[in-house]
C-alpha atoms as a PDB file:
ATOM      1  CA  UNK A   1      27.907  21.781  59.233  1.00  0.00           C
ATOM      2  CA  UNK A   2      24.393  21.131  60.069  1.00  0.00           C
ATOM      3  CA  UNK A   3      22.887  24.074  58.073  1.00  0.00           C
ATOM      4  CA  UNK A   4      25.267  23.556  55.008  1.00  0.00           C
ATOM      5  CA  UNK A   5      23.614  19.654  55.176  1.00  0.00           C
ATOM      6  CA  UNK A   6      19.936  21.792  55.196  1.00  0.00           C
ATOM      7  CA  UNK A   7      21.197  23.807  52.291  1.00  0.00           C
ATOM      8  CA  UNK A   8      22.107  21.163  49.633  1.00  0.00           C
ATOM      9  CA  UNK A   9      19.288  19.473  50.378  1.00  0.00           C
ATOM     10  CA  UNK A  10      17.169  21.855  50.052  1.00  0.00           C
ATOM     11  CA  UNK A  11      19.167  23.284  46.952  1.00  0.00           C
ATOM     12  CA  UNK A  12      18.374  20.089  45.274  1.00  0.00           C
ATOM     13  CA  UNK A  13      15.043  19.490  46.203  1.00  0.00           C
ATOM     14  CA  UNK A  14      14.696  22.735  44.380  1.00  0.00           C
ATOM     15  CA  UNK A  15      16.490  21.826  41.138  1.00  0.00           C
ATOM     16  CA  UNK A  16      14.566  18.668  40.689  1.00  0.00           C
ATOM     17  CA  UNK A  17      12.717  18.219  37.528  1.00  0.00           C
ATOM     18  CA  UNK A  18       9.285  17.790  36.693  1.00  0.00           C
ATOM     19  CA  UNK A  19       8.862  16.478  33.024  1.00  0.00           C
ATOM     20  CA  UNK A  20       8.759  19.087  29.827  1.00  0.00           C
ATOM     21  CA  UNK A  21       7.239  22.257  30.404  1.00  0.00           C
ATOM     22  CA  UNK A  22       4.809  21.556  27.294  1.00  0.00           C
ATOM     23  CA  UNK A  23       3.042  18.512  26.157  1.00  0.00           C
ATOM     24  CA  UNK A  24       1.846  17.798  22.747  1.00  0.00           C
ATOM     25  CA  UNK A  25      -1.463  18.300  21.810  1.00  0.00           C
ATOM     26  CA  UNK A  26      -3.497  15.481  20.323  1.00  0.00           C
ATOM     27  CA  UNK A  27      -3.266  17.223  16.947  1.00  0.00           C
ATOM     28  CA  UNK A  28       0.537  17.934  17.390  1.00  0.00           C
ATOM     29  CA  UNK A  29       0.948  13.762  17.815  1.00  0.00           C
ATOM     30  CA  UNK A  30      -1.006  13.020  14.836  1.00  0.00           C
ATOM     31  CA  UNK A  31       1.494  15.586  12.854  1.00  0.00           C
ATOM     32  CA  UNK A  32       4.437  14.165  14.127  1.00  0.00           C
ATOM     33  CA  UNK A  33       3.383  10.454  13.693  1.00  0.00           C
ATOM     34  CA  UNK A  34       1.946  11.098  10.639  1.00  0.00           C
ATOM     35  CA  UNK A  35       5.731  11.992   9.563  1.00  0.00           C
ATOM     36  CA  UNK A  36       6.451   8.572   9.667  1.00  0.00           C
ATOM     37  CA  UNK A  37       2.948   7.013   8.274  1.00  0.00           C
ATOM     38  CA  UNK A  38       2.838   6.152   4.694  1.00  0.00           C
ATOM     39  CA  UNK A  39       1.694   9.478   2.114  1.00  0.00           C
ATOM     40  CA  UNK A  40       1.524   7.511  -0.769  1.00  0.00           C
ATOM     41  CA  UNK A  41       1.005   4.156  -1.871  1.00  0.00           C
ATOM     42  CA  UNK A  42       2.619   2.769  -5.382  1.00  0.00           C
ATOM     43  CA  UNK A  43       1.659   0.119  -7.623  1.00  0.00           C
ATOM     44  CA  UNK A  44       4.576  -1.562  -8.432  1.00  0.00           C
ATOM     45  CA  UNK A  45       5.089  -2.783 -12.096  1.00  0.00           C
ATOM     46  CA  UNK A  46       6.149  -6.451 -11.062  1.00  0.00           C
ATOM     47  CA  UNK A  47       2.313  -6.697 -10.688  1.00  0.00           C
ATOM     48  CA  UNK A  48       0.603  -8.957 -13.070  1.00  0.00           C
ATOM     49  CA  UNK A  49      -2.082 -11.249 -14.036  1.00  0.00           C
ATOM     50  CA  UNK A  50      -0.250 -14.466 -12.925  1.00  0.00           C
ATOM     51  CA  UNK A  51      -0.885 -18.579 -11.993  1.00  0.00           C
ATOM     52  CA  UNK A  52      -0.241 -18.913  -8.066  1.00  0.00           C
ATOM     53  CA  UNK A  53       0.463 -23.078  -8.964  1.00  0.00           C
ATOM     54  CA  UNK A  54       2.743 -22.493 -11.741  1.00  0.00           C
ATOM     55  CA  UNK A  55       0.711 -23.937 -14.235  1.00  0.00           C
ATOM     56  CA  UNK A  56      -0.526 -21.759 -17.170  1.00  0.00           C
ATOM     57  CA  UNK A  57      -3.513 -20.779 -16.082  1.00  0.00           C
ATOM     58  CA  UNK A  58      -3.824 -17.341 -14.120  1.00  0.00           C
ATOM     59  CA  UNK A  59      -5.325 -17.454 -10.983  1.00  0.00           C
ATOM     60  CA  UNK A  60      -5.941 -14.089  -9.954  1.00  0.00           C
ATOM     61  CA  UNK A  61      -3.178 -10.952  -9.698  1.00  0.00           C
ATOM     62  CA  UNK A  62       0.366 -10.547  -7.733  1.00  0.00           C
ATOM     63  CA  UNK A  63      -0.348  -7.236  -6.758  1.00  0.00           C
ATOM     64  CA  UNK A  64       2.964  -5.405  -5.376  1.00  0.00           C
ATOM     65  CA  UNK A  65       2.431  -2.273  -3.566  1.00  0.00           C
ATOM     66  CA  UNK A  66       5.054  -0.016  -1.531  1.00  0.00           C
ATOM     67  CA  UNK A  67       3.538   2.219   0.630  1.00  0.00           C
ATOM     68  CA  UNK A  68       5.734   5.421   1.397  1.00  0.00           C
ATOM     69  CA  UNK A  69       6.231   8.242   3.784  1.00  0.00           C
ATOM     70  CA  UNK A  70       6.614  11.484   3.181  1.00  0.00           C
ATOM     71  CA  UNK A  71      10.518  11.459   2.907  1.00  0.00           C
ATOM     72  CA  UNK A  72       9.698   8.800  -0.016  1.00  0.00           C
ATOM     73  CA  UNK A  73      11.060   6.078   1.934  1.00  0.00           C
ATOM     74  CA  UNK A  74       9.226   2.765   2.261  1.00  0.00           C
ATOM     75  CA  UNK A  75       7.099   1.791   5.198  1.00  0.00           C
ATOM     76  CA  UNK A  76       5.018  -0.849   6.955  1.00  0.00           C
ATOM     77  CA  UNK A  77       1.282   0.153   7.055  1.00  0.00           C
ATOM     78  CA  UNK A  78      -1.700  -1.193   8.942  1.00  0.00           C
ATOM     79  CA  UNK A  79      -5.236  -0.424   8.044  1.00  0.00           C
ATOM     80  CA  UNK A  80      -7.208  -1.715   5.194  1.00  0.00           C
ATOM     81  CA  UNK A  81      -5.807  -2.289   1.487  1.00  0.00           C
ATOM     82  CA  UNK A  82      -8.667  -2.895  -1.133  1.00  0.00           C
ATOM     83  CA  UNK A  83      -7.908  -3.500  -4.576  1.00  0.00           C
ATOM     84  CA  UNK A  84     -10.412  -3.161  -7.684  1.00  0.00           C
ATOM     85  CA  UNK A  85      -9.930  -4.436 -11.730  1.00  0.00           C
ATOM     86  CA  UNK A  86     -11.570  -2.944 -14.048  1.00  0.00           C
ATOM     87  CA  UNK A  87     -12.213  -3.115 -17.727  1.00  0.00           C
ATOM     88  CA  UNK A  88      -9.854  -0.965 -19.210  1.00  0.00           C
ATOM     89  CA  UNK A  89     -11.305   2.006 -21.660  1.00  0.00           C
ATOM     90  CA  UNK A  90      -9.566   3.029 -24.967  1.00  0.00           C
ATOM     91  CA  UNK A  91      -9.542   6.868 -25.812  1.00  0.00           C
ATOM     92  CA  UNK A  92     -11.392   7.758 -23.040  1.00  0.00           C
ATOM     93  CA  UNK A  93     -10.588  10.366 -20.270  1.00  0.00           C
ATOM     94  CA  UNK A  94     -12.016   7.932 -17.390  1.00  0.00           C
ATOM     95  CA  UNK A  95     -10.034   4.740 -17.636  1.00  0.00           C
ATOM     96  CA  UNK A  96     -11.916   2.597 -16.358  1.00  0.00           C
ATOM     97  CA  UNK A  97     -15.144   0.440 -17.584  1.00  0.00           C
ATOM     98  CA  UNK A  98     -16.952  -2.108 -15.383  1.00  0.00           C
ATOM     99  CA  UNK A  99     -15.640  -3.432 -12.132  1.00  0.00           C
ATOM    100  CA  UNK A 100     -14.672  -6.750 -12.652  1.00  0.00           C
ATOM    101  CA  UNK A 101     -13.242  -7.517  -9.327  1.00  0.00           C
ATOM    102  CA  UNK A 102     -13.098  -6.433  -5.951  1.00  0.00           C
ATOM    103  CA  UNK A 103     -10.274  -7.708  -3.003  1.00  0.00           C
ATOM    104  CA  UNK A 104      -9.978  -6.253   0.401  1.00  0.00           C
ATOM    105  CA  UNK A 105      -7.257  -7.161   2.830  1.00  0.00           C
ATOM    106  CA  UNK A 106      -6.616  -5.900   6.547  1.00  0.00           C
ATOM    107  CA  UNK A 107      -3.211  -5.419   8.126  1.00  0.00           C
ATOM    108  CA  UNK A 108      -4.151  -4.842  11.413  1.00  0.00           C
ATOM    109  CA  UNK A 109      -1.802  -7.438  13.059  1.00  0.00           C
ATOM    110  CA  UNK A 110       2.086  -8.644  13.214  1.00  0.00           C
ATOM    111  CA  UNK A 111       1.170 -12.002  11.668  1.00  0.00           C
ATOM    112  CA  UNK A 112      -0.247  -9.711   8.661  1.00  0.00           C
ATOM    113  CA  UNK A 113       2.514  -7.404   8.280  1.00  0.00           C
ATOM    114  CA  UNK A 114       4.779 -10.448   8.626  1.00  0.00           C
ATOM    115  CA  UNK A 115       2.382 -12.642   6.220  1.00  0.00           C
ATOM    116  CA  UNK A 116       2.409  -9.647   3.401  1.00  0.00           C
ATOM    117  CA  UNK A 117       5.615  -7.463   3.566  1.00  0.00           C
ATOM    118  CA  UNK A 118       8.563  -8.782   1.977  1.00  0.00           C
ATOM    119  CA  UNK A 119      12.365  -7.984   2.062  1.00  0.00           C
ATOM    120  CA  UNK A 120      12.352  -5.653  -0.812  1.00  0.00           C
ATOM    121  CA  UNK A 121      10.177  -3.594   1.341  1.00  0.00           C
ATOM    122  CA  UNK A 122       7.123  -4.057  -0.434  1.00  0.00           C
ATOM    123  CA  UNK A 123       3.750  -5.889   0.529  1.00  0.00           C
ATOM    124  CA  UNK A 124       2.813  -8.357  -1.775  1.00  0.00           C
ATOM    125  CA  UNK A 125      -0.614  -9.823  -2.128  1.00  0.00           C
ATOM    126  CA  UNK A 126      -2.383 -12.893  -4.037  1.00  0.00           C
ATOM    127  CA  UNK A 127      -5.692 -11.758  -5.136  1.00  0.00           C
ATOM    128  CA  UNK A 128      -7.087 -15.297  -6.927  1.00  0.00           C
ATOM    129  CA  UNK A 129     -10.292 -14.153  -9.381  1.00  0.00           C
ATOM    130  CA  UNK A 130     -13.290 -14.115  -7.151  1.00  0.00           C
ATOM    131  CA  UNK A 131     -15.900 -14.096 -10.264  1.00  0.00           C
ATOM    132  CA  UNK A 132     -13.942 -16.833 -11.664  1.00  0.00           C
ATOM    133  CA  UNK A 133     -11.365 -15.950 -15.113  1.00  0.00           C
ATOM    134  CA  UNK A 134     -14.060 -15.796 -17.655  1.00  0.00           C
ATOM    135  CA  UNK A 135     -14.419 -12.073 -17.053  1.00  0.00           C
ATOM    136  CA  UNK A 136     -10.782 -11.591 -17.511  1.00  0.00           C
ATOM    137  CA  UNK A 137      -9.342 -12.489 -21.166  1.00  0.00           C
ATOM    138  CA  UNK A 138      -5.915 -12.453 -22.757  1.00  0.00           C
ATOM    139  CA  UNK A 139      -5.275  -9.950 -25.218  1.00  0.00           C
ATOM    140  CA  UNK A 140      -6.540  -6.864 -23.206  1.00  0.00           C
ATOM    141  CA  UNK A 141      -5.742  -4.207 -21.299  1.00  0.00           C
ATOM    142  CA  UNK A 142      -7.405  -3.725 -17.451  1.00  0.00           C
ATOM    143  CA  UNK A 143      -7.379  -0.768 -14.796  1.00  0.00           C
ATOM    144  CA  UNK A 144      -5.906  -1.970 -11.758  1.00  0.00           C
ATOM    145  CA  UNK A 145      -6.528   0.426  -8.467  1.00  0.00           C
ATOM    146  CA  UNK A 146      -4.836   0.211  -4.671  1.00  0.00           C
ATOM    147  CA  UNK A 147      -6.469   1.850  -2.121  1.00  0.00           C
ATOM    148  CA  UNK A 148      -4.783   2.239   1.239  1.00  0.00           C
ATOM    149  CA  UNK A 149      -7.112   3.404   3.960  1.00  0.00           C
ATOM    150  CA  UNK A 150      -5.285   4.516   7.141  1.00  0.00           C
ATOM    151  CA  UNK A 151      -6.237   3.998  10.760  1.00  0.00           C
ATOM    152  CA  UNK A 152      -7.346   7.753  10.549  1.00  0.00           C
ATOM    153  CA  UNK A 153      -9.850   6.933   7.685  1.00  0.00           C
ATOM    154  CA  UNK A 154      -7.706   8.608   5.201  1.00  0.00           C
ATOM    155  CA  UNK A 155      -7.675   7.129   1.665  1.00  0.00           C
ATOM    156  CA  UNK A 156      -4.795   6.777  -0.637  1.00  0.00           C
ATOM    157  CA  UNK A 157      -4.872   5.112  -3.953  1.00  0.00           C
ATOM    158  CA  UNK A 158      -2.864   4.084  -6.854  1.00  0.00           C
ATOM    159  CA  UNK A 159      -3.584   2.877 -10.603  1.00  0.00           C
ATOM    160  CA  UNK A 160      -2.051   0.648 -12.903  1.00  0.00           C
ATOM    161  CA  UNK A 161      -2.663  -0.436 -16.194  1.00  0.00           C
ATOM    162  CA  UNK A 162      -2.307  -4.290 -16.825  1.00  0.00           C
ATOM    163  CA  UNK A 163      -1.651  -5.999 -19.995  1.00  0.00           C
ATOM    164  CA  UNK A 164      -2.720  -9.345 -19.734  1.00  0.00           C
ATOM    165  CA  UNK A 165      -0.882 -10.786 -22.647  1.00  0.00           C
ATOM    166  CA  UNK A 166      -2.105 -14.559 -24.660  1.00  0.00           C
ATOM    167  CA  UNK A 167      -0.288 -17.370 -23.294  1.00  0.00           C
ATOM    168  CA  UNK A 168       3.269 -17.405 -25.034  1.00  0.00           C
ATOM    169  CA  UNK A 169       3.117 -13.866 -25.804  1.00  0.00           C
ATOM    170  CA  UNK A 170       5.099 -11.329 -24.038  1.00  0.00           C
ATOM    171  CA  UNK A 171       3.021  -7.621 -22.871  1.00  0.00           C
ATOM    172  CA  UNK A 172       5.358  -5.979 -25.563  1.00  0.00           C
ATOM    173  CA  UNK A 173       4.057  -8.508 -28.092  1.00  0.00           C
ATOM    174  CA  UNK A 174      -0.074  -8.523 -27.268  1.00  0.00           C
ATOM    175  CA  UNK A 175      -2.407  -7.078 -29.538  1.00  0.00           C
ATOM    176  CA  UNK A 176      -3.049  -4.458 -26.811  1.00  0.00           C
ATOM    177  CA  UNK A 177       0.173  -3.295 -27.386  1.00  0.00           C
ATOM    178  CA  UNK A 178       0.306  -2.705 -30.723  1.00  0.00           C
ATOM    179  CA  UNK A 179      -2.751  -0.722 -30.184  1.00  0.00           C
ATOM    180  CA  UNK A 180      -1.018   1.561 -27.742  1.00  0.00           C
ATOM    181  CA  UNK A 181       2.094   2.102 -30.095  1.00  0.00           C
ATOM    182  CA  UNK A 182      -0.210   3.578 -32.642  1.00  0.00           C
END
């Protein structure tokens, strides 16, 4: 009885485990994680040139941006967002004219994540004009950009054209428009 009582111990002293066989490599991690990051960031087109007091005066842009992964499902990021307006060029290959404004807005923290992201599983931000609105003018078209810059100091941007129609006109109905349609 004594040597069977050796045995199993022994037998499971043997058996034990030790952890996985294989860990990860630092460039394996990234891969995986990386899975799960946001790809691709996208301008969403409930952005606009809007007041932030209701009145009707704009006061900067409601920028609405959904970062997503690579399965195209929305995320939460962290890292820096920057966001640019530019003057917005007709018949040209390159977009955009002069920089007119410049944001920049770190999510590096669960206040800012909870401060910015929103149940429709977007991040919304309130960029108020920072050169004041004379630069900006109804009737025109601007260049908005997102840039996403990861952790990893990868950048990912988006663009979006803005009409900013005159007060009591709709986008469909702004000079700017009819512009386009021709």
């Amino acid at each position: 009885m004594h040597i069977v009582g050796i045995g199993l111990v022994a037998a499971a002293a043997g058996c034990r485990s030790t952890g996985p066989e294989r860990m990860p490599q630092e460039r394996d991690r990234v891969e995986m994680l990386s899975l799960m990051l946001p790809s691709e960031i996208k301008i969403q087109p409930f952005t606009k040139i809007r007041s932030f007091n209701e009145d009707d005066i704009p006061d900067g842009i409601l920028a609405i941006v959904r970062p997503v992964d690579r399965f195209g499902d929305p995320v939460k990021a962290v890292g820096l967002f920057y966001f640019e307006l530019w003057e917005y060029r007709e018949a040209s290959a390159d977009r955009k004219g002069q920089r007119l404004e410049f944001w920049d807005k770190p999510i590096t923290t669960i206040e800012d994540v909870k401060l910015h992201w929103s149940r429709a599983q977007m991040y919304e931000f309130q960029l108020a004009w920072t050169q004041g609105e004379g630069s900006i003018r109804p009737g025109r078209k601007y260049v908005f950009t997102a840039t996403y810059r990861t952790p990893w100091d990868t950048t990912i941007q988006d663009e979006y054209v803005i009409d900013f129609p005159r007060v009591g006109q709709t986008p469909a109905e702004s000079p700017s428009a009819d512009a386009a349609a021709r």
